[in-house]
Protein backbone atom coordinates (compact mmCIF):
# COMPACT_ATOMS: atom_id res chain seq x y z
CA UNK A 1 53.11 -55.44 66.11
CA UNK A 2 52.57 -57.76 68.43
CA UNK A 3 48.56 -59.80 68.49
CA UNK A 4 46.90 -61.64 71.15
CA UNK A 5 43.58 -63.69 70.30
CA UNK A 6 42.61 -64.58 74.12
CA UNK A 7 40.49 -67.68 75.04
CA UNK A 8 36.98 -67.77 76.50
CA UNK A 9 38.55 -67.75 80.16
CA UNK A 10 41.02 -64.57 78.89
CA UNK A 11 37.93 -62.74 77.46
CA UNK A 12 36.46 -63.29 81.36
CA UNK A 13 39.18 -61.60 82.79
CA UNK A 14 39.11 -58.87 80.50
CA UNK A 15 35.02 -58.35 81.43
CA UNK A 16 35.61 -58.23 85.02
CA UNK A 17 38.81 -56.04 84.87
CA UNK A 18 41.26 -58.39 86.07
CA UNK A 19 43.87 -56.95 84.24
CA UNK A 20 46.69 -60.01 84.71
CA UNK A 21 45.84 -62.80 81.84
CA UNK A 22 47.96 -65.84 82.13
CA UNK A 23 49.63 -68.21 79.06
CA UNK A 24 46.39 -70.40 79.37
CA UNK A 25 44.16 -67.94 78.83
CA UNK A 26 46.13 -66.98 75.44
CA UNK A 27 44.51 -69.06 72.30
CA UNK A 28 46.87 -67.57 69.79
CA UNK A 29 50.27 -64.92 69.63
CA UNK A 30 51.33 -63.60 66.45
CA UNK A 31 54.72 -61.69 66.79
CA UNK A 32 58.31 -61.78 66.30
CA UNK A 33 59.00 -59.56 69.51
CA UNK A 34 59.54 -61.36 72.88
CA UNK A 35 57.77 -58.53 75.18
CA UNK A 36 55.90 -55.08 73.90
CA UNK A 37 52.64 -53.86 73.36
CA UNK A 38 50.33 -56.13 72.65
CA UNK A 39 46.63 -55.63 70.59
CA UNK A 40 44.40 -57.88 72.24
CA UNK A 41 41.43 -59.35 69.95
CA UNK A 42 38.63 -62.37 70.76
CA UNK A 43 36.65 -63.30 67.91
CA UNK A 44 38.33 -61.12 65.81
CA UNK A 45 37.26 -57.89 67.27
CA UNK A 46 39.73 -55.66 69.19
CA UNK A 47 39.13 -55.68 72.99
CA UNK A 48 41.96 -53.50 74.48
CA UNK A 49 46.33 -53.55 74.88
CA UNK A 50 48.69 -54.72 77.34
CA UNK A 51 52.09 -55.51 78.23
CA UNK A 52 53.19 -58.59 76.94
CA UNK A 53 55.73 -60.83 78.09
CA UNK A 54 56.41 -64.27 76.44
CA UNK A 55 58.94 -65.13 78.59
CA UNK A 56 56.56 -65.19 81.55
CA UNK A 57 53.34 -67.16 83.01
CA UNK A 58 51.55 -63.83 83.34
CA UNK A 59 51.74 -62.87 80.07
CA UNK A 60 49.71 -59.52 79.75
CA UNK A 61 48.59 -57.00 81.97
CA UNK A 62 46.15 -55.17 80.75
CA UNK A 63 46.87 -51.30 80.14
CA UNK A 64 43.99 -49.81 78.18
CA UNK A 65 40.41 -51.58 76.41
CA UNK A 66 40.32 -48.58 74.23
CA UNK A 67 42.58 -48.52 70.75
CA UNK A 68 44.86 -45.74 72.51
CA UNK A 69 48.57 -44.88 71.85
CA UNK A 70 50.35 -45.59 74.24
CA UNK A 71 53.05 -42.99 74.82
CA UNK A 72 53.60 -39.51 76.86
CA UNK A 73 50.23 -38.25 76.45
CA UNK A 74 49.05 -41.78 77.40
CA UNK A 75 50.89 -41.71 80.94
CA UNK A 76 50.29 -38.27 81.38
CA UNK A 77 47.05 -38.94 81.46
CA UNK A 78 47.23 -41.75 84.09
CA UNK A 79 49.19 -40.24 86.40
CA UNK A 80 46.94 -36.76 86.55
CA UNK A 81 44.28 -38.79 87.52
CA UNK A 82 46.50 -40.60 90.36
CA UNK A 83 47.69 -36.66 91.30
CA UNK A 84 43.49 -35.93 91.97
CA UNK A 85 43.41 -39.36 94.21
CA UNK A 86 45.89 -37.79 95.99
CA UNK A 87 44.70 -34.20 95.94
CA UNK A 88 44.65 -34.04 100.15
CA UNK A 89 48.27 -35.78 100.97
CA UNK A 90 51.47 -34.39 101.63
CA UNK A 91 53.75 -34.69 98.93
CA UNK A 92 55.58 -37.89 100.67
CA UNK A 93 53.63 -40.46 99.63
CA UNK A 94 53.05 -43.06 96.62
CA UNK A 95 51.66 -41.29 93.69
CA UNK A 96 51.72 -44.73 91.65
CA UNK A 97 50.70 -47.90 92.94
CA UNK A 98 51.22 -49.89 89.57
CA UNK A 99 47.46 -51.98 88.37
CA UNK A 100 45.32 -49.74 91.67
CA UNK A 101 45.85 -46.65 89.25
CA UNK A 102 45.59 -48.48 86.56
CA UNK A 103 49.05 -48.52 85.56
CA UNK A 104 50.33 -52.27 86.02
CA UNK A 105 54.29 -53.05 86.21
CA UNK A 106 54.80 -49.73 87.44
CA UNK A 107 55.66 -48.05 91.07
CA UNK A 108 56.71 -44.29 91.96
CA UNK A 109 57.05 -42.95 95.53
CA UNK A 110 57.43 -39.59 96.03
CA UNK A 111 59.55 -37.47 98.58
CA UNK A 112 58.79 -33.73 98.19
CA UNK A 113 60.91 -33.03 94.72
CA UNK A 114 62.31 -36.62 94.83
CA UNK A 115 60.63 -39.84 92.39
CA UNK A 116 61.33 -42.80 92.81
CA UNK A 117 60.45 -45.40 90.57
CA UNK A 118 60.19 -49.43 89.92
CA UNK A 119 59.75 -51.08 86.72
CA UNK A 120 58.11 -54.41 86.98
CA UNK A 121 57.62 -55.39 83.64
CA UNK A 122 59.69 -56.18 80.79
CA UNK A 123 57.26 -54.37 77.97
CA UNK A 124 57.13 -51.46 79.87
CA UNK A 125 60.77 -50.57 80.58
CA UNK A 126 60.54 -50.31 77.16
CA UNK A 127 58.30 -47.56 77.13
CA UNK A 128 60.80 -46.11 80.09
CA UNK A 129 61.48 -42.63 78.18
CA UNK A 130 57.58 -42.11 77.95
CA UNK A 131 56.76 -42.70 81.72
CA UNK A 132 59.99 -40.33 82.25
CA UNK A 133 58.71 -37.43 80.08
CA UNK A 134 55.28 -37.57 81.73
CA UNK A 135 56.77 -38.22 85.43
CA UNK A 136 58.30 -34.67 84.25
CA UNK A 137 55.42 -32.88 82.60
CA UNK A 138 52.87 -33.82 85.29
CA UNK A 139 55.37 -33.53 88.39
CA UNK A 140 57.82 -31.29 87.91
CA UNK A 141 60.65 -32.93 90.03
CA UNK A 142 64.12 -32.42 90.84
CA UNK A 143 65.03 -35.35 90.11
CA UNK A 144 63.81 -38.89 89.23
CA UNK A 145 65.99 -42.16 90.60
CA UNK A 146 65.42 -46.05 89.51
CA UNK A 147 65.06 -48.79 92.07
CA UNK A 148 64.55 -51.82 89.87
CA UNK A 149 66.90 -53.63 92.10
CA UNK A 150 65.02 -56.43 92.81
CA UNK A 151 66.24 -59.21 95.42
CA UNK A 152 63.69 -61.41 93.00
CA UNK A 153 62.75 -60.09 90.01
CA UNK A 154 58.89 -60.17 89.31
CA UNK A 155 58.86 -60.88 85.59
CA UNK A 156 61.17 -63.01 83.54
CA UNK A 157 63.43 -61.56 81.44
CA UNK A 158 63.23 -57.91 83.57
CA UNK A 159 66.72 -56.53 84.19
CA UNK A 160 67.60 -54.73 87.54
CA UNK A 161 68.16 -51.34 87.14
CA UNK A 162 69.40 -48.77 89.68
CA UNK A 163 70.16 -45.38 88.91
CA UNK A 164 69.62 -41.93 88.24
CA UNK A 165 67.02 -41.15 85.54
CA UNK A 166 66.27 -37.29 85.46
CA UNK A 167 67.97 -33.81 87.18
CA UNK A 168 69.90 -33.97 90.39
CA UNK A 169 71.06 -36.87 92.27
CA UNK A 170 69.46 -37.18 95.46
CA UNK A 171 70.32 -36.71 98.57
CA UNK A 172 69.21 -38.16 102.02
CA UNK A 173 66.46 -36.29 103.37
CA UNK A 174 63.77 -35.97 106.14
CA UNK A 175 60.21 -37.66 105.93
CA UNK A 176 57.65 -36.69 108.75
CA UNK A 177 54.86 -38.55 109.87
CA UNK A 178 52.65 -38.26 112.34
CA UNK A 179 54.79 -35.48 114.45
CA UNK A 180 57.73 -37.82 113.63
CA UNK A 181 60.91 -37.13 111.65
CA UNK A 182 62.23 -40.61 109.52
CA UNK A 183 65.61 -40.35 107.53
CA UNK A 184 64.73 -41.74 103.89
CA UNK A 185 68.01 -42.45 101.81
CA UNK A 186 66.34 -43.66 98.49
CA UNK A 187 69.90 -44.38 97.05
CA UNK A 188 71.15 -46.93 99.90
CA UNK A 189 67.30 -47.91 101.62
CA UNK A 190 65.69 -50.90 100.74
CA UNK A 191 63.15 -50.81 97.72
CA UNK A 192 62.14 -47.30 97.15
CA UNK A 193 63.97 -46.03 100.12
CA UNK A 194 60.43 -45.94 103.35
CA UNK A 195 57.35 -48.10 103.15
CA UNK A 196 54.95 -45.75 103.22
CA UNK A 197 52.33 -48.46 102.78
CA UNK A 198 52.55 -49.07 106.82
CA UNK A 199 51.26 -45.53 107.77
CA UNK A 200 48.40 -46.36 108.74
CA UNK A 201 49.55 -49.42 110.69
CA UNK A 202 51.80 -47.15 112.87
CA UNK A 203 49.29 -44.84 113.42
CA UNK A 204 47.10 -47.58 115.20
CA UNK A 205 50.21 -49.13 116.53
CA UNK A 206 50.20 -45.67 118.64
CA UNK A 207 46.91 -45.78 119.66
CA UNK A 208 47.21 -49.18 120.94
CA UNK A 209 50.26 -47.93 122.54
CA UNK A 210 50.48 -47.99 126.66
CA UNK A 211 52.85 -48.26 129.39
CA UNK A 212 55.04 -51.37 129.03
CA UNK A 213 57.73 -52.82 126.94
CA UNK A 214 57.34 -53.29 123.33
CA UNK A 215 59.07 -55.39 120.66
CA UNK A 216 59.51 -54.52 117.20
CA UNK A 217 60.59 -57.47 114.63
CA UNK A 218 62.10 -56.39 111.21
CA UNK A 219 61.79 -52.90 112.23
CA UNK A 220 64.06 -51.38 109.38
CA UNK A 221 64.87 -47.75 110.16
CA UNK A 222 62.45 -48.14 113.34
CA UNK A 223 59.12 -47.36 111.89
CA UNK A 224 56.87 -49.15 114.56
CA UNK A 225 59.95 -48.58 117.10
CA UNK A 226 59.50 -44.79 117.18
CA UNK A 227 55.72 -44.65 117.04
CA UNK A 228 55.40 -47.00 120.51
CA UNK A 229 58.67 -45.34 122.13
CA UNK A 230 56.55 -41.97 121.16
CA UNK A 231 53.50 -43.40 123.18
CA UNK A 232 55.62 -44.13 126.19
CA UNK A 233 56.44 -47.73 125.69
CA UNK A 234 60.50 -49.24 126.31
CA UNK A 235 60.95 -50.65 123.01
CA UNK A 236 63.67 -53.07 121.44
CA UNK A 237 63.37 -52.81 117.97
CA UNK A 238 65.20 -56.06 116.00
CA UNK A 239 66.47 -55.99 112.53
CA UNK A 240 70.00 -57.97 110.71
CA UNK A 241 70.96 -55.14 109.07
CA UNK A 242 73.49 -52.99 110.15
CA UNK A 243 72.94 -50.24 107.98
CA UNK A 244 69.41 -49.96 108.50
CA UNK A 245 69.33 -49.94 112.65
CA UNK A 246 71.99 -47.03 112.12
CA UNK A 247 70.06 -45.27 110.68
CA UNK A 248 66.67 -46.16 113.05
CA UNK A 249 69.76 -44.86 115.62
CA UNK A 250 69.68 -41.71 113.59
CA UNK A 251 66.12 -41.34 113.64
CA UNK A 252 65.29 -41.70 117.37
CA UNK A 253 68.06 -39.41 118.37
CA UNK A 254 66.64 -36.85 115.84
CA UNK A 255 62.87 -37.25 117.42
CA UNK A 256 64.03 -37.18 120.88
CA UNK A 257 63.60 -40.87 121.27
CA UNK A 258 65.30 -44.00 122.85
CA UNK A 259 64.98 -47.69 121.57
CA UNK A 260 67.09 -50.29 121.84
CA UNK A 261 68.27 -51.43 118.56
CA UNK A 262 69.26 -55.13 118.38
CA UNK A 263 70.91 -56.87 115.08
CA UNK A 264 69.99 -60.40 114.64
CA UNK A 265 67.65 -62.85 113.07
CA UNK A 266 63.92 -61.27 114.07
CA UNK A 267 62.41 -64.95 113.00
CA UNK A 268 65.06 -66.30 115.93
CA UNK A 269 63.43 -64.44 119.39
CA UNK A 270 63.84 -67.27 121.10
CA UNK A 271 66.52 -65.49 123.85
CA UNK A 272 64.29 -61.91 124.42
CA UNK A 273 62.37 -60.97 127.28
CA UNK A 274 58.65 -61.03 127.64
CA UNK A 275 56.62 -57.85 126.02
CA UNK A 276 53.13 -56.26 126.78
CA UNK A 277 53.53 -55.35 122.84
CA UNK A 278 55.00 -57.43 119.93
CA UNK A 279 54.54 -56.17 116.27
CA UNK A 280 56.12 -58.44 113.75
CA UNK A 281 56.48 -56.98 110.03
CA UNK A 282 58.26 -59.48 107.94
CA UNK A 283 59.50 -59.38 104.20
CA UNK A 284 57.80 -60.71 101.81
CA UNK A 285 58.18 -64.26 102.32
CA UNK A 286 57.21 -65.87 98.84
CA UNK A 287 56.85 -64.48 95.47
CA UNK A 288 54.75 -67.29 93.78
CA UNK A 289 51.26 -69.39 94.93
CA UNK A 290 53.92 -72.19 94.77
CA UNK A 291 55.66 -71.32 97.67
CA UNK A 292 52.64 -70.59 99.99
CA UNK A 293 53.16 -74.36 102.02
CA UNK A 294 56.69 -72.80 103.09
CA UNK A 295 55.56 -69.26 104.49
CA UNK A 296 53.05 -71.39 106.27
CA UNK A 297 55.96 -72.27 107.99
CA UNK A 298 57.81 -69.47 108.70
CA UNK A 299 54.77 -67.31 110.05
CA UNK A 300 54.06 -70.44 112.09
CA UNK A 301 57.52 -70.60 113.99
CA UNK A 302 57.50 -66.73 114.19
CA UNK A 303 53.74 -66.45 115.32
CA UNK A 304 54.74 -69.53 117.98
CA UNK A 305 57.28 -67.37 119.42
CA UNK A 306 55.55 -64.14 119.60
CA UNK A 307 52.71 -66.18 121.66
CA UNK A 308 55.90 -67.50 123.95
CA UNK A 309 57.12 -63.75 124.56
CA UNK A 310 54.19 -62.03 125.38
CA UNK A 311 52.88 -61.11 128.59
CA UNK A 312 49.12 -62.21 129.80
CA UNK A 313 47.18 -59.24 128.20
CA UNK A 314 49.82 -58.39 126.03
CA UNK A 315 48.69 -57.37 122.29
CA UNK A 316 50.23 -58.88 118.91
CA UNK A 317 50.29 -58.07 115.60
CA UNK A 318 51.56 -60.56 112.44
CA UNK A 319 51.88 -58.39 108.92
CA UNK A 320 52.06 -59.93 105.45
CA UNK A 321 52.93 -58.52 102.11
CA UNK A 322 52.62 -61.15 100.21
CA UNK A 323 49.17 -61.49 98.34
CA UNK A 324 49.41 -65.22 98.51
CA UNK A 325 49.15 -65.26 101.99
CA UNK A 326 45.77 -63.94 103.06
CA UNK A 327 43.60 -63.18 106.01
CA UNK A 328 42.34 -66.17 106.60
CA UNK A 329 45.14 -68.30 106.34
CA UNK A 330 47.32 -65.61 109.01
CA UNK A 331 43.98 -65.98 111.76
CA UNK A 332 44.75 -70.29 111.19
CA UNK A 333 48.16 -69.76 111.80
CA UNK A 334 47.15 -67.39 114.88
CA UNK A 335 44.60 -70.27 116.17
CA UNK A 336 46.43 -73.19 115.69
CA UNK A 337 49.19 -71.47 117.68
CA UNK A 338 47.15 -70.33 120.47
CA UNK A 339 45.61 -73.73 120.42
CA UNK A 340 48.89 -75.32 120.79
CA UNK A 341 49.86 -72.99 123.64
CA UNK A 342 47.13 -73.33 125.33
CA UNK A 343 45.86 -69.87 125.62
CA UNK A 344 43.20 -67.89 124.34
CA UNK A 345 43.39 -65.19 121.69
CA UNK A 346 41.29 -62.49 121.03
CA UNK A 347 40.97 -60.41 117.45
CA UNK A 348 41.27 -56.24 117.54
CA UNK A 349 41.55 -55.85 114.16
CA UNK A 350 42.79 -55.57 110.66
CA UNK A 351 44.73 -52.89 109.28
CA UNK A 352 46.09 -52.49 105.28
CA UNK A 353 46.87 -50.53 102.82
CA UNK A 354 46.65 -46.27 103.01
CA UNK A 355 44.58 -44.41 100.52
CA UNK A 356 48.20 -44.09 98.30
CA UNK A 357 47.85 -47.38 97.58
CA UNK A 358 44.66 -48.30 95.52
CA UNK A 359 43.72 -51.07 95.15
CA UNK A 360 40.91 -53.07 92.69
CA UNK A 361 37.70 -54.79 93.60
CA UNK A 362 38.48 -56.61 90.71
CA UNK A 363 41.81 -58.20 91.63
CA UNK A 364 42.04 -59.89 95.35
CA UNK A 365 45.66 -59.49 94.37
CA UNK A 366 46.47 -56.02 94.24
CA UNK A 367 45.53 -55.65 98.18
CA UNK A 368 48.87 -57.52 99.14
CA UNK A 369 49.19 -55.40 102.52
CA UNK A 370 47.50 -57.37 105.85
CA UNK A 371 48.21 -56.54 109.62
CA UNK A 372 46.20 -58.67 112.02
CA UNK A 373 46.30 -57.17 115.67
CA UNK A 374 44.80 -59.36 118.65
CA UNK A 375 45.32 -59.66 122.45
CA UNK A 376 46.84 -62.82 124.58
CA UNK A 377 43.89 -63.14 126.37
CA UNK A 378 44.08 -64.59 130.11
CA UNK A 379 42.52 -68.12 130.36
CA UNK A 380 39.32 -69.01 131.78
């Protein structure tokens, strides 16, 4: 058994239902066990469980505040509730979006019969053959596949695991969206195999859509790409991966489409053409609060070169994954480029995260997603 006594500050967290509590808001661990489930006490009286990692600065996220069991039943329960949230949606979407349903360290994207799940924390791929057994019982799926492949894993201590869990192996198949067909290979594709978590930012990115040319930076298997070449718009769609504009190739000829699929460096645009449309959609650029002075940087260079490339009345849009990088800090970086260029931008709007992928009032964190669209104005 592993026991927690949390601080004043720890206590906090747990009364506003920020369910991350850090080693400095720990006053006392009693265990033998490096990572588990952890009974959480202040004052002496019981105040909920987590997953505990001792290996890591975030030491506990915070599963339940009630004295529950966690096992089958206990995810069964969670993810029924995440199955009414979604009561409306096809069944391609995320049915678990880790701490918004309440369920922290863990991710599962669905496609049709198809999971597809990430394990981000070290206590809880220890519970792996309860989340399986419930994924089964509340689901019903063909088949369940792991992609805890991390390029940088989230927790220390995690292992990256990639492989197939439950049933069949899958198999390539076809995600539509929006009257469009997209390829998914959740074997080969990066993370879980589509981000679903940009729907709603290609469905505006068609709206804002008109005659011109368009230019779509990091475009992976041509998400944006086929959405503007949809609305009419001549699009080159820029990505270093091989595999991945293959299979954006694959996708436009499937829908009808044509795009021009370019491999190099989408932060180096420096010899393109000039676009009425230019929708950049970069990886996540850090992983800690540490690192935020150096994806200042990058979005900087990037944001100065989308500003260099787009035509007088031509609209932009600068996305960010990473939670450390927030509005604010992406309309600076907008400003002080404009400023620099000497030309006037003005705001459309924001667009985030899809109703798949809750998020808490409670934790600024958990709503990582942020698209900021605005419009190269012509000078006064």
């Amino acid at each position: 058994m592993i026991v927690v006594k949390l601080n004043k500050r720890g206590m906090e967290k747990i009364l506003r239902h920020h369910l991350w509590i850090f080693l400095d808001e720990i006053k006392t661990v009693i265990s033998n066990e490096v990572s588990g489930i952890a009974n959480l006490f202040y004052d002496d009286k019981f105040v909920g469980k987590g997953l505990y990692n001792g290996k890591s600065k975030n030491a506990i996220k915070v599963l339940t505040l009630k004295d529950a069991e966690i096992n089958t039943e206990f995810f069964e329960k969670r993810f029924k509730t995440a199955t009414m949230r979604r009561k409306n949606l096809s069944q391609y979407r995320r049915e678990i979006n880790s701490e918004g349903d309440l369920t922290p360290g863990l991710v599962v994207d669905r496609f049709g019969q198809t999971l597809v799940i990430q394990i981000r924390s070290l206590a809880l791929e220890k519970m792996k053959n309860f989340i399986i057994d419930a994924l089964v019982n509340v689901y019903s799926p063909n088949s369940i596949y792991e992609r805890s492949d991390f390029e940088s894993l989230p927790e220390e201590g995690l292992s990256r695991n990639k492989g197939l869990l439950y049933g069949k192996a899958p198999v390539p198949q076809i995600v539509e969206e929006d009257d469009l067909k997209f390829l998914v290979d959740v074997v080969k594709g990066q993370k879980t195999g589509f981000f679903y978590d940009q729907r709603e930012s290609r469905e505006f990115a068609r709206k804002l859509a008109f005659e011109g040319k368009a230019l779509d930076l990091f475009t992976y298997t041509g998400g944006f790409a086929l959405n503007l070449a949809k609305s009419g718009m001549d699009v080159d769609a820029v990505d270093i991966s091989s595999q991945d504009l293959e299979i954006g190739h694959q996708n436009a000829e499937m829908n009808g489409l044509k795009a021009n699929f370019i491999k190099q460096d989408a932060f180096d645009i420096k010899n393109l053409d000039l676009y009425d449309l230019i929708i950049a959609d970069p990886p996540s650029l850090i992983k800690r609060k540490a690192e935020k002075n150096k994806a200042v940087d990058f979005f900087s260079e990037l944001t100065d070169q989308i500003i260099d490339h787009l035509k007088d009345k031509g609209y932009g849009c600068i996305c960010s994954c990473a939670y450390n990088v927030n509005a604010e800090m992406i309309e600076r970086i907008v400003m002080k480029s404009s400023t620099k260029k000497s030309v006037i931008v003005r705001p459309i709007c924001w667009t985030g995260l899809p109703i798949d992928h809750p998020h808490l009032l409670s934790m600024p964190e958990t709503n990582y997603l942020k698209c900021f669209w605005f419009e190269k104005a012509i000078g006064i």
